[in-house]
Protein backbone atom coordinates (compact mmCIF):
# COMPACT_ATOMS: atom_id res chain seq x y z
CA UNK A 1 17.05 -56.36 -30.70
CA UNK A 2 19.95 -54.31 -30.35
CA UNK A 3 21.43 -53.02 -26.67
CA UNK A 4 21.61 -49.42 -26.55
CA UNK A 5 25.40 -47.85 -26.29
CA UNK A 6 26.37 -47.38 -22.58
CA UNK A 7 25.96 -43.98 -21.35
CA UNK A 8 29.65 -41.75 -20.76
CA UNK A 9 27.89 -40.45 -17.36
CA UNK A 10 27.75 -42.28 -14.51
CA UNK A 11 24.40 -42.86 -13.41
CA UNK A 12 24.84 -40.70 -9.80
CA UNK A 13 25.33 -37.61 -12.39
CA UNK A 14 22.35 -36.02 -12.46
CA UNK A 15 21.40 -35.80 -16.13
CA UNK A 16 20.31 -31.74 -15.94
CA UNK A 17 23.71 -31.16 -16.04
CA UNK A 18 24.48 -31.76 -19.58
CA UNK A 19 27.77 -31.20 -20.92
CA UNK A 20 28.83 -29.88 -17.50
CA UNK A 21 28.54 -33.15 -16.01
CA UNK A 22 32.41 -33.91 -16.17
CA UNK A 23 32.46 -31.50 -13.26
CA UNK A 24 29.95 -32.94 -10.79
CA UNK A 25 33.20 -35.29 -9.35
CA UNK A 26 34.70 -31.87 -8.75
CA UNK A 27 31.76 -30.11 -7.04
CA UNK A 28 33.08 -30.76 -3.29
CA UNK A 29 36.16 -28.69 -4.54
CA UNK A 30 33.95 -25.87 -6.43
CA UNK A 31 31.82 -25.29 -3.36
CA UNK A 32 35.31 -25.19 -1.08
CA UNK A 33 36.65 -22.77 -3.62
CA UNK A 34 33.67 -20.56 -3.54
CA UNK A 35 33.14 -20.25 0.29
CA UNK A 36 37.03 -19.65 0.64
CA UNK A 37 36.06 -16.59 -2.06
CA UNK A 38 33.47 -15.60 0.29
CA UNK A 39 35.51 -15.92 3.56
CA UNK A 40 38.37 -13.90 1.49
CA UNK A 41 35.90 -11.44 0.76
CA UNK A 42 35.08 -10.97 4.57
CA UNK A 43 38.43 -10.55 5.46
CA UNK A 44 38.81 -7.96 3.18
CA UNK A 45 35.99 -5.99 4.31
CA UNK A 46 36.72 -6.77 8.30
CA UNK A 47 40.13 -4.45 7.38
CA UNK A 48 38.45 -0.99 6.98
CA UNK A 49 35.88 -1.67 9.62
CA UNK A 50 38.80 -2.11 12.15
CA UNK A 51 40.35 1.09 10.36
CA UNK A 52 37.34 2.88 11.50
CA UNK A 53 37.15 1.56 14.92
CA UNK A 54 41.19 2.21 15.46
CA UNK A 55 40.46 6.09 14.26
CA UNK A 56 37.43 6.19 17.22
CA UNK A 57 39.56 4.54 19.74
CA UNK A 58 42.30 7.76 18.92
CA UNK A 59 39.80 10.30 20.65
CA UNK A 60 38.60 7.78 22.93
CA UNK A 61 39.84 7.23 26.94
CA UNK A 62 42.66 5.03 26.53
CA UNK A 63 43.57 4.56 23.16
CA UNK A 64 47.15 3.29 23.83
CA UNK A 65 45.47 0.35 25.39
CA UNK A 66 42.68 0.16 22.23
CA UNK A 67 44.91 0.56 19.55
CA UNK A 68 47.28 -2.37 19.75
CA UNK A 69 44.38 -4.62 19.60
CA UNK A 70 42.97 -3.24 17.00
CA UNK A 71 45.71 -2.83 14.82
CA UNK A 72 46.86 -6.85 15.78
CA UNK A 73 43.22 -7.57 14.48
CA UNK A 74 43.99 -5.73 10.92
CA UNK A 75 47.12 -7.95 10.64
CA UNK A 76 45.62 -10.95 11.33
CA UNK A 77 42.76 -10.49 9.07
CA UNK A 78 45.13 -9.50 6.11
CA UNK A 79 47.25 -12.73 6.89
CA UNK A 80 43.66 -14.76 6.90
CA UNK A 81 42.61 -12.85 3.88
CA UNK A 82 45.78 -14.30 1.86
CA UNK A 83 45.88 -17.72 2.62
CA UNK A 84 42.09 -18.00 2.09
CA UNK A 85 42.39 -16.42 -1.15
CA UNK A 86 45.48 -19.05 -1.79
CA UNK A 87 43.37 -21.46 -0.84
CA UNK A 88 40.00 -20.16 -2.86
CA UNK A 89 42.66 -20.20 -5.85
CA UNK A 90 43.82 -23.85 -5.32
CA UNK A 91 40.52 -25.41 -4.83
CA UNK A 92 38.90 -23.97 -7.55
CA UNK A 93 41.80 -23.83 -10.73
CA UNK A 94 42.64 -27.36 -9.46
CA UNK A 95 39.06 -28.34 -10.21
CA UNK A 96 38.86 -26.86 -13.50
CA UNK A 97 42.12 -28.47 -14.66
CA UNK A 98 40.49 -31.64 -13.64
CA UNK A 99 37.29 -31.09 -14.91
CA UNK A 100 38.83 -29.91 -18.45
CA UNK A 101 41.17 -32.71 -18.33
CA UNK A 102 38.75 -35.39 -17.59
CA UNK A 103 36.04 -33.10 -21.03
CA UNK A 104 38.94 -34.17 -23.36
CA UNK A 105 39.17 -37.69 -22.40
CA UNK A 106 35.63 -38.66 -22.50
CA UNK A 107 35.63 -36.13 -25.94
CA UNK A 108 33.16 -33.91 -24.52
């Protein structure tokens, strides 16, 4: 009777995965990468809306009084938008290099 050969993936790896399974250590890091994509994406679209609402508060009663808000709001959300796109970037190329790093070692 001969053993079998042990298996390359560990057994918490769900076997579905297939050859992608060198990534499942990284998938904390994937899922961080995509909802900092999601949250840069947000950001991104929160700019125009405030646009809009700065161009209503210029016919409005007090726009001196609307308008720095407003226009501290569009700064803060471009600021937000870059580091969570740094961020995004970071989590998820990080990941990858790990993930192809760890392919080549076990051959895959």
């Amino acid at each position: 009777m001969t053993a079998s050969p042990p298996s390359s993936a560990s057994p918490s790896v769900p076997k579905t995965l297939g050859h992608w399974s060198f990534l499942f250590r990284y998938r904390g890091r994937l899922v961080m990468g995509a909802l900092m994509l999601v949250a840069t994406n947000a950001f991104a679209l929160a700019i125009p809306w405030l646009l809009g609402r700065t161009i209503d508060a210029l016919g409005g009663p007090d726009p001196g009084g609307d308008i720095p808000p407003l226009a501290l709001a569009m700064v803060a959300m471009a600021v937000l938008q870059a580091v969570s796109r740094i961020w995004s970037r970071v989590a998820l190329f990080n990941a990858a290099c790990g993930g192809e790093s760890r392919g080549r070692r076990r051959g895959s």
